[in-house]
PDB file of N, CA and C in Angstrom:
ATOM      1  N   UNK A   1      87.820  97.325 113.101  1.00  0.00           N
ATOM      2  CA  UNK A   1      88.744  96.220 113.323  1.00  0.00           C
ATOM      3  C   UNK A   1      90.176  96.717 113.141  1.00  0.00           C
ATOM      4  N   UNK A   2      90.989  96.533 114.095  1.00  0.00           N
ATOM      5  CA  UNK A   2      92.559  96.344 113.596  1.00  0.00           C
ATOM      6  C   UNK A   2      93.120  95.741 112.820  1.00  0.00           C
ATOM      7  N   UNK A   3      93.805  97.073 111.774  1.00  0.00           N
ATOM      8  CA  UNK A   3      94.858  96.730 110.536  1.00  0.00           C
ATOM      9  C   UNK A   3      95.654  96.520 110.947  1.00  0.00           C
ATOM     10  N   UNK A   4      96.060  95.723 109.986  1.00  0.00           N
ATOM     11  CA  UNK A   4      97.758  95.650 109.998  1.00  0.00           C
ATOM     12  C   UNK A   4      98.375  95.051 109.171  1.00  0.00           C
ATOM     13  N   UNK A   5      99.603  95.572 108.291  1.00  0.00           N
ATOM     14  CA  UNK A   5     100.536  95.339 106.846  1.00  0.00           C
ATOM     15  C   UNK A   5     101.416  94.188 107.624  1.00  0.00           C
ATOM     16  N   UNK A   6     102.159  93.461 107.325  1.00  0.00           N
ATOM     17  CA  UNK A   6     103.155  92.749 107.397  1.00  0.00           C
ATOM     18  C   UNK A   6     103.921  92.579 105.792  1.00  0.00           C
ATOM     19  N   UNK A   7     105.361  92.880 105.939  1.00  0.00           N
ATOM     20  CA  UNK A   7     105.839  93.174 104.922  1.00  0.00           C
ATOM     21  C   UNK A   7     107.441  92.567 105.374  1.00  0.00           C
ATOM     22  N   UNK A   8     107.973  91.788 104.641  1.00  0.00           N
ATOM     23  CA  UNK A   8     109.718  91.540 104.786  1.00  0.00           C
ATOM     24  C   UNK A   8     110.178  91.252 103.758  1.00  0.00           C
ATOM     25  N   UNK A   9     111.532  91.479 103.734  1.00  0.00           N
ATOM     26  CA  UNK A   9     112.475  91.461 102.593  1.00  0.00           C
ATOM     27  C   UNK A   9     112.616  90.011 102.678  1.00  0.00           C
ATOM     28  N   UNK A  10     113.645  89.652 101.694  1.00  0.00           N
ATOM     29  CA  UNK A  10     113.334  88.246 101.081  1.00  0.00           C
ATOM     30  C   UNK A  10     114.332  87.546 102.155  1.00  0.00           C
ATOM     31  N   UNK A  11     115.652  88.104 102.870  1.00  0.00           N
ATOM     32  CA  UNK A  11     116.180  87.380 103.515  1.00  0.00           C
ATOM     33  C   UNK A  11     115.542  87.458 105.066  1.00  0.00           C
ATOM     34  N   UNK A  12     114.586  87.922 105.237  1.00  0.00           N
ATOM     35  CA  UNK A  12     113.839  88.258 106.619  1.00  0.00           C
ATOM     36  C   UNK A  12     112.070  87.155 106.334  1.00  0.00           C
ATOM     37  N   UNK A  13     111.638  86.790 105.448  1.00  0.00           N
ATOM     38  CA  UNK A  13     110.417  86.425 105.220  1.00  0.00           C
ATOM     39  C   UNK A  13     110.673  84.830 106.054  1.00  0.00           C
ATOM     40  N   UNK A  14     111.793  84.062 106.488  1.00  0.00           N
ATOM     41  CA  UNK A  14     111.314  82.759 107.610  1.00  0.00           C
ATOM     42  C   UNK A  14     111.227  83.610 109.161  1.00  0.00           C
ATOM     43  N   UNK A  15     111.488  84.680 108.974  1.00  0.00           N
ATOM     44  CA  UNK A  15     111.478  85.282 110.209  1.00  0.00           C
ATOM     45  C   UNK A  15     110.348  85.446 110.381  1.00  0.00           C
ATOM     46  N   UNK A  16     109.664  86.384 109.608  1.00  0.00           N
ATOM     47  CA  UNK A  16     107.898  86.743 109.366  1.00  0.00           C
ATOM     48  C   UNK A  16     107.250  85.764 109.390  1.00  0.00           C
ATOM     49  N   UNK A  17     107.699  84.418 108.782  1.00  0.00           N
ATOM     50  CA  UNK A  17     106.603  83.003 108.606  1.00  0.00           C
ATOM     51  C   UNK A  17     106.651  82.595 109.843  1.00  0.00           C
ATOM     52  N   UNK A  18     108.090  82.970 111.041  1.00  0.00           N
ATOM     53  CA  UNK A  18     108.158  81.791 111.961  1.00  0.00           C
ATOM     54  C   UNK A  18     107.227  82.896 112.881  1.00  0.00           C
ATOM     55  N   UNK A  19     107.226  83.995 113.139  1.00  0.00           N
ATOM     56  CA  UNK A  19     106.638  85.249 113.647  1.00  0.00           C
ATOM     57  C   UNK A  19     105.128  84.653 113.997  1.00  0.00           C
ATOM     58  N   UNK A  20     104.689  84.989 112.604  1.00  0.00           N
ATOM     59  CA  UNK A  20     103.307  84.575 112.418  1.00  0.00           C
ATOM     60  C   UNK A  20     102.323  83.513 112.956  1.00  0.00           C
ATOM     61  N   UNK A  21     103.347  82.258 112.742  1.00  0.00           N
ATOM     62  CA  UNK A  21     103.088  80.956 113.061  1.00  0.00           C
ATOM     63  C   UNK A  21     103.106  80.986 114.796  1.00  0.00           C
ATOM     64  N   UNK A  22     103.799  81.864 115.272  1.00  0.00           N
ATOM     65  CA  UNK A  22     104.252  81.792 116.861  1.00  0.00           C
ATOM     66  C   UNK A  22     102.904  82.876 117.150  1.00  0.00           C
ATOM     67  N   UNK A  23     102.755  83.752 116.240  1.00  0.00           N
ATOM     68  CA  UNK A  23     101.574  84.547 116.995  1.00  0.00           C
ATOM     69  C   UNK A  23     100.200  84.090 116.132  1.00  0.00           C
ATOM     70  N   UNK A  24      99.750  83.391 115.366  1.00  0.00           N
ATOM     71  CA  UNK A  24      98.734  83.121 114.480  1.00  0.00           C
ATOM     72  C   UNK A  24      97.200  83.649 115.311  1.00  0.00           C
ATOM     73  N   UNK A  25      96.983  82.985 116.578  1.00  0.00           N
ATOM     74  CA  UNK A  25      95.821  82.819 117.453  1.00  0.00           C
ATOM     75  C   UNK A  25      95.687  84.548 117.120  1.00  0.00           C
ATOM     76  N   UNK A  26      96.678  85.634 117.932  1.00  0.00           N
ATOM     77  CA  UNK A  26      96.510  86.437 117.889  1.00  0.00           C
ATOM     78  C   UNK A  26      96.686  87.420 116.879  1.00  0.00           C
ATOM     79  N   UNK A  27      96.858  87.282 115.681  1.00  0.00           N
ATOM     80  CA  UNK A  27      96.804  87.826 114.203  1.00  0.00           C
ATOM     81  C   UNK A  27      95.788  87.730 113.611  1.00  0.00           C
ATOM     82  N   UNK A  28      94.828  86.837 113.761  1.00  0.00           N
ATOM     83  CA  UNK A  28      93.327  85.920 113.722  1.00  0.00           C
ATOM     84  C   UNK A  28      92.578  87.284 113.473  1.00  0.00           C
ATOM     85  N   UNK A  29      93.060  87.707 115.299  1.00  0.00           N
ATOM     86  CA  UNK A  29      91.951  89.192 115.760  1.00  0.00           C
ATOM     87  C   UNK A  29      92.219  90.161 114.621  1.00  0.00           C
ATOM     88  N   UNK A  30      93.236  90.526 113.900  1.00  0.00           N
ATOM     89  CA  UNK A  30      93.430  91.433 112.904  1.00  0.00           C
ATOM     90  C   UNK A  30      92.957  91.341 111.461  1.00  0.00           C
ATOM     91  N   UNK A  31      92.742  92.181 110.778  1.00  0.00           N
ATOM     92  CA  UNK A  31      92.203  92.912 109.721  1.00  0.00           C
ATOM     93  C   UNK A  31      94.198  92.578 108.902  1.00  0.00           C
ATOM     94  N   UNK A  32      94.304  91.949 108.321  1.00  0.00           N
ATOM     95  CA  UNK A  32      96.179  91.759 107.641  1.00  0.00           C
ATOM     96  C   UNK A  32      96.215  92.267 106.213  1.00  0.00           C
ATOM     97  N   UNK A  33      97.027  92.429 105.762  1.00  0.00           N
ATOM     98  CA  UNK A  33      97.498  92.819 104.709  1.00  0.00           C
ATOM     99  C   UNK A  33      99.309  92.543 104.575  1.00  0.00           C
ATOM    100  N   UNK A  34      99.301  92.100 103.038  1.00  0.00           N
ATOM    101  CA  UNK A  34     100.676  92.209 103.475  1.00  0.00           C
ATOM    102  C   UNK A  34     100.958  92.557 101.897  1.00  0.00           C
ATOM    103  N   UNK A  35     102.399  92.678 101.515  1.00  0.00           N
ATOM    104  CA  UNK A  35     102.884  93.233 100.122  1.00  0.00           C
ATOM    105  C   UNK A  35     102.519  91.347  99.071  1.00  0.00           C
ATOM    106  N   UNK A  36     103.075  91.180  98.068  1.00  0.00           N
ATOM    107  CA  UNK A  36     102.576  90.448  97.615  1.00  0.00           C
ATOM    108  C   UNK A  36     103.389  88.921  98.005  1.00  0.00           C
ATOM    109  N   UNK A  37     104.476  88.581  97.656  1.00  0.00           N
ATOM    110  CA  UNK A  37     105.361  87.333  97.742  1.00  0.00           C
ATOM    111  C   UNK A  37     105.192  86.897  99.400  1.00  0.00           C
ATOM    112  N   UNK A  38     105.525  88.213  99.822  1.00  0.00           N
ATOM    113  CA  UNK A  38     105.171  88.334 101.541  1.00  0.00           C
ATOM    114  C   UNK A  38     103.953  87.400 102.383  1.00  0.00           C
ATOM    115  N   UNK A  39     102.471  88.177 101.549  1.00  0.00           N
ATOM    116  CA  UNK A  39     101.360  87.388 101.866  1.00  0.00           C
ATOM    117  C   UNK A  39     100.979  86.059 101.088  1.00  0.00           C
ATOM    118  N   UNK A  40     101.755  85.893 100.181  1.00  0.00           N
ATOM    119  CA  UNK A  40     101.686  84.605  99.569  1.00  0.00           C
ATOM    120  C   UNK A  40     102.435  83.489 100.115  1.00  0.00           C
ATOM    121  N   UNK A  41     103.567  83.874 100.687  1.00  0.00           N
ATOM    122  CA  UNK A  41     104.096  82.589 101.707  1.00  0.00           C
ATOM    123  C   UNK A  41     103.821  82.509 103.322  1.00  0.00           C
ATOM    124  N   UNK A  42     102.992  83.591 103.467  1.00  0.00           N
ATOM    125  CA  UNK A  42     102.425  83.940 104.888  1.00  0.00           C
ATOM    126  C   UNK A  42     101.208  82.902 104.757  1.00  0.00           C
ATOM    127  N   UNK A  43     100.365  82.955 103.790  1.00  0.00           N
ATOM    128  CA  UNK A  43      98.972  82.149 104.193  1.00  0.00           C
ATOM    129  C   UNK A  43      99.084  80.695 103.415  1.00  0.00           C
ATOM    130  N   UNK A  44     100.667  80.330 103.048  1.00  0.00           N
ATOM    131  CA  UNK A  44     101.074  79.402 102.867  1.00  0.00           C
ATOM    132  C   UNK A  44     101.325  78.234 103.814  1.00  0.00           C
ATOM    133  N   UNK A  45     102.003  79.193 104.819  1.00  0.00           N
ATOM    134  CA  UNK A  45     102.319  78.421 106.233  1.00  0.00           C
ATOM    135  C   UNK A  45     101.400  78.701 106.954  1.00  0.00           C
ATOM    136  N   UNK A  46     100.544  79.469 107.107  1.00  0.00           N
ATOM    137  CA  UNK A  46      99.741  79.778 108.298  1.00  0.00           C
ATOM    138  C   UNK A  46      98.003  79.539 107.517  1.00  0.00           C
ATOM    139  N   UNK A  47      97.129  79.623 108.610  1.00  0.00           N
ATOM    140  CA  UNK A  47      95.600  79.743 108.077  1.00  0.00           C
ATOM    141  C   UNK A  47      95.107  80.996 108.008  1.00  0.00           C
ATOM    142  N   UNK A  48      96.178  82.113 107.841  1.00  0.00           N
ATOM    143  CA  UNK A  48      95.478  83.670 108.161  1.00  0.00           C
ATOM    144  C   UNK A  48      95.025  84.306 106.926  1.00  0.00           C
ATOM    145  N   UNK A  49      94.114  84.811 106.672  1.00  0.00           N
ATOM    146  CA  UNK A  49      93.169  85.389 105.723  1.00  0.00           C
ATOM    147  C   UNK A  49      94.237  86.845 105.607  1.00  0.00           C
ATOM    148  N   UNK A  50      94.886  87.010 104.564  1.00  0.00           N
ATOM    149  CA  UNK A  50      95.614  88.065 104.105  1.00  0.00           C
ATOM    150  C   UNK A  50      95.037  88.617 103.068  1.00  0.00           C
ATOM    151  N   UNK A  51      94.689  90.036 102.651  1.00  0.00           N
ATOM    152  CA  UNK A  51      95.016  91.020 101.209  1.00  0.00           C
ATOM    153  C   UNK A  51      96.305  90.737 100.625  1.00  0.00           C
ATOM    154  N   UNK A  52      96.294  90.620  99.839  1.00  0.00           N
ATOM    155  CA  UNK A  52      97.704  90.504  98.692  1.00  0.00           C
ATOM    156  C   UNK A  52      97.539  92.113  97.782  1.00  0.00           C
ATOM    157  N   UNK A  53      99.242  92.694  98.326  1.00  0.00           N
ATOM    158  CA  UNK A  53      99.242  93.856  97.411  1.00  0.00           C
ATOM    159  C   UNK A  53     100.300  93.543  96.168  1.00  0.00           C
ATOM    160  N   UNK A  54     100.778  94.334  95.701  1.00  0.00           N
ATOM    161  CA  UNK A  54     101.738  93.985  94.982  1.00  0.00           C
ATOM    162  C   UNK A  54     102.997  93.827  95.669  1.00  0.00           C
ATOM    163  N   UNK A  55     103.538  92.889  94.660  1.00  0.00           N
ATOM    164  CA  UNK A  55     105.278  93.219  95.556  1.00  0.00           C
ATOM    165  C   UNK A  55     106.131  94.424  95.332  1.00  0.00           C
ATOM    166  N   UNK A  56     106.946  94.128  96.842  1.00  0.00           N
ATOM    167  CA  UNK A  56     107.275  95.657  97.220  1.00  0.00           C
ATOM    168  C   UNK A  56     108.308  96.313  95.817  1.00  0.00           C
ATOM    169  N   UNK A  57     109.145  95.761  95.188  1.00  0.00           N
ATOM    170  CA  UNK A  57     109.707  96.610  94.362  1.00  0.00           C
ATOM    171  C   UNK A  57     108.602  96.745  92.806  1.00  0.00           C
ATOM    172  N   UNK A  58     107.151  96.520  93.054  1.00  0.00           N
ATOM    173  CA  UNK A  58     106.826  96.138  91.855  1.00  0.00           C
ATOM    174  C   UNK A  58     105.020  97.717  92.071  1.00  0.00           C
ATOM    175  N   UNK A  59     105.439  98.288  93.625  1.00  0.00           N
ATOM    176  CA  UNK A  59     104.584  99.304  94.353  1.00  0.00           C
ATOM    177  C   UNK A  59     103.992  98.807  95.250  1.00  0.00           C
ATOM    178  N   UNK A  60     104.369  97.411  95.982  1.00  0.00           N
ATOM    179  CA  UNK A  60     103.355  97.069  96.887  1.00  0.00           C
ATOM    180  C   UNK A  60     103.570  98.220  98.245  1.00  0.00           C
ATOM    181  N   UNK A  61     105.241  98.302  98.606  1.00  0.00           N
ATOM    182  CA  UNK A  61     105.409  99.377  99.518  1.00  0.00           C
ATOM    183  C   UNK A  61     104.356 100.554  99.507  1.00  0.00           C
ATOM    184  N   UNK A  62     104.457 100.931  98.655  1.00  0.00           N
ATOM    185  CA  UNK A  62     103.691 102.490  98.199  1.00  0.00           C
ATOM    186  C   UNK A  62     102.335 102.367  98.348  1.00  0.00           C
ATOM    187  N   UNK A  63     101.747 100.999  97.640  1.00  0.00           N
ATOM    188  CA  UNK A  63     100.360 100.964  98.194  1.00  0.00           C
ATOM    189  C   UNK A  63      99.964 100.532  99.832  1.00  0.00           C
ATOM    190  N   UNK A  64     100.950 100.474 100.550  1.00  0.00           N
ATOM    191  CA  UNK A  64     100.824  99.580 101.780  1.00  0.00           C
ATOM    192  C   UNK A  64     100.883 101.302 102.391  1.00  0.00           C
ATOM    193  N   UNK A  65     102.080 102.224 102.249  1.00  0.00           N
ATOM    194  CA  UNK A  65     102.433 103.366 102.114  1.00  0.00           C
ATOM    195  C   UNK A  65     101.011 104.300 102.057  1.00  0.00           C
ATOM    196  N   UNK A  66     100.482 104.105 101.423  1.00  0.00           N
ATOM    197  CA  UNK A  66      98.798 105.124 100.751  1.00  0.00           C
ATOM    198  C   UNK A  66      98.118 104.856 101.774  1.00  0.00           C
ATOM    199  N   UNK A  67      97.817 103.517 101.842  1.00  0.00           N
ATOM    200  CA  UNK A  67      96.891 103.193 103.557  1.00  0.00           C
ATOM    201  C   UNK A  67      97.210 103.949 104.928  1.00  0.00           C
ATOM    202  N   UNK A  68      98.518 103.845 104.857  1.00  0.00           N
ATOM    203  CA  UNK A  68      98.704 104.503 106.188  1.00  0.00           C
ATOM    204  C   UNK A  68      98.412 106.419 105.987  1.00  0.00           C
ATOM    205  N   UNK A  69      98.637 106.684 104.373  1.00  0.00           N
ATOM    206  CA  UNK A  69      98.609 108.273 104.432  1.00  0.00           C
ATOM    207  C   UNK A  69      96.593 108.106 104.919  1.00  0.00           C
ATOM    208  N   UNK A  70      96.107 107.463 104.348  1.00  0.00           N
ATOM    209  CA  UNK A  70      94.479 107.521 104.694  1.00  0.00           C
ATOM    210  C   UNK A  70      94.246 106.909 106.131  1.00  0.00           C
ATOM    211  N   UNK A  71      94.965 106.767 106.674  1.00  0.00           N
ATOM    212  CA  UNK A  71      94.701 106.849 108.254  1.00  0.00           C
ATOM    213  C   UNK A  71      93.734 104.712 108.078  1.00  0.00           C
ATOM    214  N   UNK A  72      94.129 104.146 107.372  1.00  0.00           N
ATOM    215  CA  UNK A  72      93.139 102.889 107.158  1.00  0.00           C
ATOM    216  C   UNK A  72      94.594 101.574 107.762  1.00  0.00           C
ATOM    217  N   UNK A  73      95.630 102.402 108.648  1.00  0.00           N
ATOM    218  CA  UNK A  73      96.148 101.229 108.931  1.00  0.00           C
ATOM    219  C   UNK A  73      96.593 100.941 110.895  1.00  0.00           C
ATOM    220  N   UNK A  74      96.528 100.253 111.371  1.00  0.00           N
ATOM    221  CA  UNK A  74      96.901 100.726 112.599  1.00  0.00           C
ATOM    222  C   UNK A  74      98.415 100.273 113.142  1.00  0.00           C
ATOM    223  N   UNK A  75      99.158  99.623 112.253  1.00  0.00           N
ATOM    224  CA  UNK A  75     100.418  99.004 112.420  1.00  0.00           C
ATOM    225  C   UNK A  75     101.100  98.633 111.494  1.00  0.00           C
ATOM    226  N   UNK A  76     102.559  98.726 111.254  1.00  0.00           N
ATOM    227  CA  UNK A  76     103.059  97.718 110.308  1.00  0.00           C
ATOM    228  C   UNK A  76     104.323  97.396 110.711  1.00  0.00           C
ATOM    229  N   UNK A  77     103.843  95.932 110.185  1.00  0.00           N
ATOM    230  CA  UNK A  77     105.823  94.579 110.704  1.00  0.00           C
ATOM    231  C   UNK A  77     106.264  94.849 109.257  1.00  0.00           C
ATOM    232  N   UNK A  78     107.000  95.928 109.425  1.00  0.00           N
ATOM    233  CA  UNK A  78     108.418  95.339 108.320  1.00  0.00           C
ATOM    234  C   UNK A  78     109.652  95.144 108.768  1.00  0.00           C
ATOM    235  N   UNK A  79     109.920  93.701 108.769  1.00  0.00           N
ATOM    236  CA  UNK A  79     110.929  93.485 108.764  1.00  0.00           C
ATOM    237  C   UNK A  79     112.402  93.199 107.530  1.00  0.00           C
ATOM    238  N   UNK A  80     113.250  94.625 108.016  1.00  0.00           N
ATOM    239  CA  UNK A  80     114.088  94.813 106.855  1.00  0.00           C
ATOM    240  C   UNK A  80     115.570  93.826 107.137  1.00  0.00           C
ATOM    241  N   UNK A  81     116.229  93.671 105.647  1.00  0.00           N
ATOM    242  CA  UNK A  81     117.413  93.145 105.699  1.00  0.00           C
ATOM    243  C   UNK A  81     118.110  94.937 105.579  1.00  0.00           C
ATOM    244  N   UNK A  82     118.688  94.933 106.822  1.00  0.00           N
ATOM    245  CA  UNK A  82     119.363  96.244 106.710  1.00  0.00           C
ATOM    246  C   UNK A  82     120.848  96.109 106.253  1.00  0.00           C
ATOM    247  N   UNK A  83     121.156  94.667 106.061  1.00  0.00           N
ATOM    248  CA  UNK A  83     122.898  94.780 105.531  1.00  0.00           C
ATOM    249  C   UNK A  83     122.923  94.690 104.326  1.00  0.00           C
ATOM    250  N   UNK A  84     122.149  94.864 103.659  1.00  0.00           N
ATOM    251  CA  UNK A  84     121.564  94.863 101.962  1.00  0.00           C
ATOM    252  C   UNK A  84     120.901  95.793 101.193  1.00  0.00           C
ATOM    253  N   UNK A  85     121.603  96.637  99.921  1.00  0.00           N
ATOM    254  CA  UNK A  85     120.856  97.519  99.884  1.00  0.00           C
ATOM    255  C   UNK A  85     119.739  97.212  98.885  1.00  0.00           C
ATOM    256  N   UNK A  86     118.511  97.693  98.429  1.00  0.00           N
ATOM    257  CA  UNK A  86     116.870  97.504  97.865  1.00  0.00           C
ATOM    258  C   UNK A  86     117.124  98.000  96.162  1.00  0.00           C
ATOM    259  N   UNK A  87     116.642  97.345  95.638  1.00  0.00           N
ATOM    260  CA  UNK A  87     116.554  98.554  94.222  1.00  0.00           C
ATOM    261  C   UNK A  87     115.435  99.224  94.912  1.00  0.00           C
ATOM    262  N   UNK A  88     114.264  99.042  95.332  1.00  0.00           N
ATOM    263  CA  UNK A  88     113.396 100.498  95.396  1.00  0.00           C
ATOM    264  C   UNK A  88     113.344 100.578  96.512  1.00  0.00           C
ATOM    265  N   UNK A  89     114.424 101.067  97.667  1.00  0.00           N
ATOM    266  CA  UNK A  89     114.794 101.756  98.452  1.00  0.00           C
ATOM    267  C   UNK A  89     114.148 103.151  98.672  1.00  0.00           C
ATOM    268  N   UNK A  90     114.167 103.928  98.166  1.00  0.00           N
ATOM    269  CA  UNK A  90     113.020 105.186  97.925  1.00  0.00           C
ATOM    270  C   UNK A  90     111.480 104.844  98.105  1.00  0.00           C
ATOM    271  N   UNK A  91     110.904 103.776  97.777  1.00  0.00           N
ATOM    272  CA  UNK A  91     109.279 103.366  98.217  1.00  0.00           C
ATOM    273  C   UNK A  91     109.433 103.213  99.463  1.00  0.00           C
ATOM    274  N   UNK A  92     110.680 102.398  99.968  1.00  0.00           N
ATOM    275  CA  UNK A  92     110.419 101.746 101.335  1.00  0.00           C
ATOM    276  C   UNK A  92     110.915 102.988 102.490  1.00  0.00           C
ATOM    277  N   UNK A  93     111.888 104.182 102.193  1.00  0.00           N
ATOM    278  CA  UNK A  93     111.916 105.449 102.932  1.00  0.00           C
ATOM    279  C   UNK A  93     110.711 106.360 103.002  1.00  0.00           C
ATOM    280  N   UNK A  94     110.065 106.051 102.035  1.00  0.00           N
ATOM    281  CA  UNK A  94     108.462 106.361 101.920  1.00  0.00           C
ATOM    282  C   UNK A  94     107.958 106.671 102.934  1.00  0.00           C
ATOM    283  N   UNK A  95     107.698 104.654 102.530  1.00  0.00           N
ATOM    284  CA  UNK A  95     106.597 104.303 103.859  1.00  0.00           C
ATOM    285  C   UNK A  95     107.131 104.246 105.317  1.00  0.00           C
ATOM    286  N   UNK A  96     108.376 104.486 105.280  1.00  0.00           N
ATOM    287  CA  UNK A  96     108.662 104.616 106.526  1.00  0.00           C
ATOM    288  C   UNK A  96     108.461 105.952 107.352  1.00  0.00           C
ATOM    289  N   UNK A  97     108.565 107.331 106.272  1.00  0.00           N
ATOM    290  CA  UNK A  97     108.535 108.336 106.554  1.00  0.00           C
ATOM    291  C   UNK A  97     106.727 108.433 106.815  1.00  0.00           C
ATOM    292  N   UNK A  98     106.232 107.979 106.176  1.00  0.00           N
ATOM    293  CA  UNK A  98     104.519 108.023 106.395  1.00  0.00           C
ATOM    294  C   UNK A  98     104.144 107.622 107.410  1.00  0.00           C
ATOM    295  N   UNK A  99     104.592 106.610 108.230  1.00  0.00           N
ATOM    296  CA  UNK A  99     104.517 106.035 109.068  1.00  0.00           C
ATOM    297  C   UNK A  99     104.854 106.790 110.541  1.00  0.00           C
ATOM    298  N   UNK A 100     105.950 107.968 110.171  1.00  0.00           N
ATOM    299  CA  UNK A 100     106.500 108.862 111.273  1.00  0.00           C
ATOM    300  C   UNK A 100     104.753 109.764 110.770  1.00  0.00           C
ATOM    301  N   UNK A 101     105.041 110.011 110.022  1.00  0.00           N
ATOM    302  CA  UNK A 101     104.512 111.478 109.946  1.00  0.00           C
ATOM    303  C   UNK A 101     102.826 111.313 110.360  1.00  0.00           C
ATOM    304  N   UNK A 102     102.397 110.322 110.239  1.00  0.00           N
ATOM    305  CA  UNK A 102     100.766 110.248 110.656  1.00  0.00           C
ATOM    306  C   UNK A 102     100.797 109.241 111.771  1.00  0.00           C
ATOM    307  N   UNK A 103     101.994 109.083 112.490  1.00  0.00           N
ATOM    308  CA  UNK A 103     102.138 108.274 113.570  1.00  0.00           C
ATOM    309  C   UNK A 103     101.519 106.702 114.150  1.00  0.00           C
ATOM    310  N   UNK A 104     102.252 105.884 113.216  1.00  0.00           N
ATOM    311  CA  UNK A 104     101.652 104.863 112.833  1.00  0.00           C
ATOM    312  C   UNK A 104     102.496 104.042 113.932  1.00  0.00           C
ATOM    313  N   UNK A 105     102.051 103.051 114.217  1.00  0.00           N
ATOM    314  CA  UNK A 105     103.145 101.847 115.122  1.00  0.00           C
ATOM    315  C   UNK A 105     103.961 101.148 113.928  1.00  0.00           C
ATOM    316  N   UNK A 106     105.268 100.930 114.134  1.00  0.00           N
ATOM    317  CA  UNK A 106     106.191 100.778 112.729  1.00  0.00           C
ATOM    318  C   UNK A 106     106.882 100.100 113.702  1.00  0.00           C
ATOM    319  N   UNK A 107     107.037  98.626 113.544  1.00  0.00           N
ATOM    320  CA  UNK A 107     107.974  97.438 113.722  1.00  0.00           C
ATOM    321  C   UNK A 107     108.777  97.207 112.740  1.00  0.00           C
ATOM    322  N   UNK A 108     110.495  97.474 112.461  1.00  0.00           N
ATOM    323  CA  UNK A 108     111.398  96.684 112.009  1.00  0.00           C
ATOM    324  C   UNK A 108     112.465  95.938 112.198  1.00  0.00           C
ATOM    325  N   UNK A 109     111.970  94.479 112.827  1.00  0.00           N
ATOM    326  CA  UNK A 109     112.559  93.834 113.831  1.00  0.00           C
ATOM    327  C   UNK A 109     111.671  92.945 115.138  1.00  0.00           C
ATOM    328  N   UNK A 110     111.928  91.981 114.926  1.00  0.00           N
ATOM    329  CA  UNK A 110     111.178  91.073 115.922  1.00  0.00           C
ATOM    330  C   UNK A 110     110.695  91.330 117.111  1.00  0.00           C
ATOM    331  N   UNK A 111     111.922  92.133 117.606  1.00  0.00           N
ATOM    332  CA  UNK A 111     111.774  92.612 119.126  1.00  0.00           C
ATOM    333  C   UNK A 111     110.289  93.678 119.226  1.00  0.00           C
ATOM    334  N   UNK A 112     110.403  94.683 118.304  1.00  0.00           N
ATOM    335  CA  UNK A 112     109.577  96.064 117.855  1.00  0.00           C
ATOM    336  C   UNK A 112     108.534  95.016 118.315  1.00  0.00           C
ATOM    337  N   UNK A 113     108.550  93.967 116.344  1.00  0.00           N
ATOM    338  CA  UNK A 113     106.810  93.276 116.106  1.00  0.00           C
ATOM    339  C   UNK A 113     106.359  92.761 117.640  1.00  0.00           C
ATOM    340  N   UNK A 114     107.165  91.991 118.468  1.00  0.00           N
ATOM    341  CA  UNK A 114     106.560  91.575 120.138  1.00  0.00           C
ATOM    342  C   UNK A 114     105.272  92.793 120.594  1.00  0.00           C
ATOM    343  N   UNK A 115     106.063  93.636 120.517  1.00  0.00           N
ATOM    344  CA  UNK A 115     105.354  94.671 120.969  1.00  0.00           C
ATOM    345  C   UNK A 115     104.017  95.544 120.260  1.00  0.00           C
ATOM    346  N   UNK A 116     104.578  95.667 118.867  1.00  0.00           N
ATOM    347  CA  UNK A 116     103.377  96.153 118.510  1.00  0.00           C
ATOM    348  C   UNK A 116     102.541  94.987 118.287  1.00  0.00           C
ATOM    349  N   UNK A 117     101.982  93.851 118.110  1.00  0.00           N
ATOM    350  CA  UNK A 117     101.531  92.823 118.311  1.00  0.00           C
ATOM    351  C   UNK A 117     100.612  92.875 119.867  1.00  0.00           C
ATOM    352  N   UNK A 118     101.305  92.756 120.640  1.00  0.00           N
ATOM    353  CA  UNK A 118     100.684  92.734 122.108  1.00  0.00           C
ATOM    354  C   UNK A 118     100.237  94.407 122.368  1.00  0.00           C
ATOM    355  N   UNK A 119     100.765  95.258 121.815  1.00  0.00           N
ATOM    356  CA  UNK A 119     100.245  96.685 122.196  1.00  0.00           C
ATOM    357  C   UNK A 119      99.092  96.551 121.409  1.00  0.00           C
ATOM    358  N   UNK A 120      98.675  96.631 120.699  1.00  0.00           N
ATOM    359  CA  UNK A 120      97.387  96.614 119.700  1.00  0.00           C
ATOM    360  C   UNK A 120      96.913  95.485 120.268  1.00  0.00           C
ATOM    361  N   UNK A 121      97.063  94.865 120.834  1.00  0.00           N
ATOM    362  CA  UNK A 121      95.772  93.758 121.298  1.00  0.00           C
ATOM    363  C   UNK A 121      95.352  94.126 122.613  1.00  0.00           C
ATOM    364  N   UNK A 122      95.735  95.136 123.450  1.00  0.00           N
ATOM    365  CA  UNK A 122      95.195  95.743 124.597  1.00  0.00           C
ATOM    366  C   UNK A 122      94.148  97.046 124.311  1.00  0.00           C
TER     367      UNK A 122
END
């Protein structure tokens, strides 16, 4: 089955809820996961069966991060507040770098998620 993390920063998470809600039918088909606050207001608004990791400054990044080094993920929506800087900024260059390096589909940004969304469902 197709994985997939969904993960956003706190000023990006109505983006992710409205995301979700606009693609729900087709998120259904996926295997989800998301960091913790993330998937807690995700299956708040929506009916989607999420994993809850930890939150991201607390290691959820890093564990979301580990999945993809074990090849157990096939996508991830993070959507970042890029005009803001992170206290754990370093987890989230991480997983971004993990994401290059074992060549993962990496959405940050609505436009990206369109796509990896509809690319993984073909």
């Amino acid at each position: 089955m197709t994985r997939v993390a969904l993960i956003a920063h706190d000023e990006k998470k109505p983006d992710l809820i409205e995301f979700a809600q606009n693609h729900e039918e087709q998120l259904r088909e996926y295997e989800l996961i998301a960091t913790g606050t993330t998937g807690k207001r995700l299956m708040e608004a929506t009916d989607l069966e999420i994993e809850r990791k930890e939150s991201g400054p607390l290691g959820g990044d890093m564990m979301i991060g580990a999945e993809v080094a074990e090849e157990k993920l096939d996508g991830v929506v993070f959507l970042r507040d890029p005009l803001r800087a992170q206290p754990h900024e370093p987890d989230i260059s991480a997983l971004l770098r993990i994401c290059d390096v074992r060549d993962t589909a990496l959405a940050t940004n609505l436009a990206s998620a369109e796509f990896l969304i509809e690319g993984l469902a073909d």
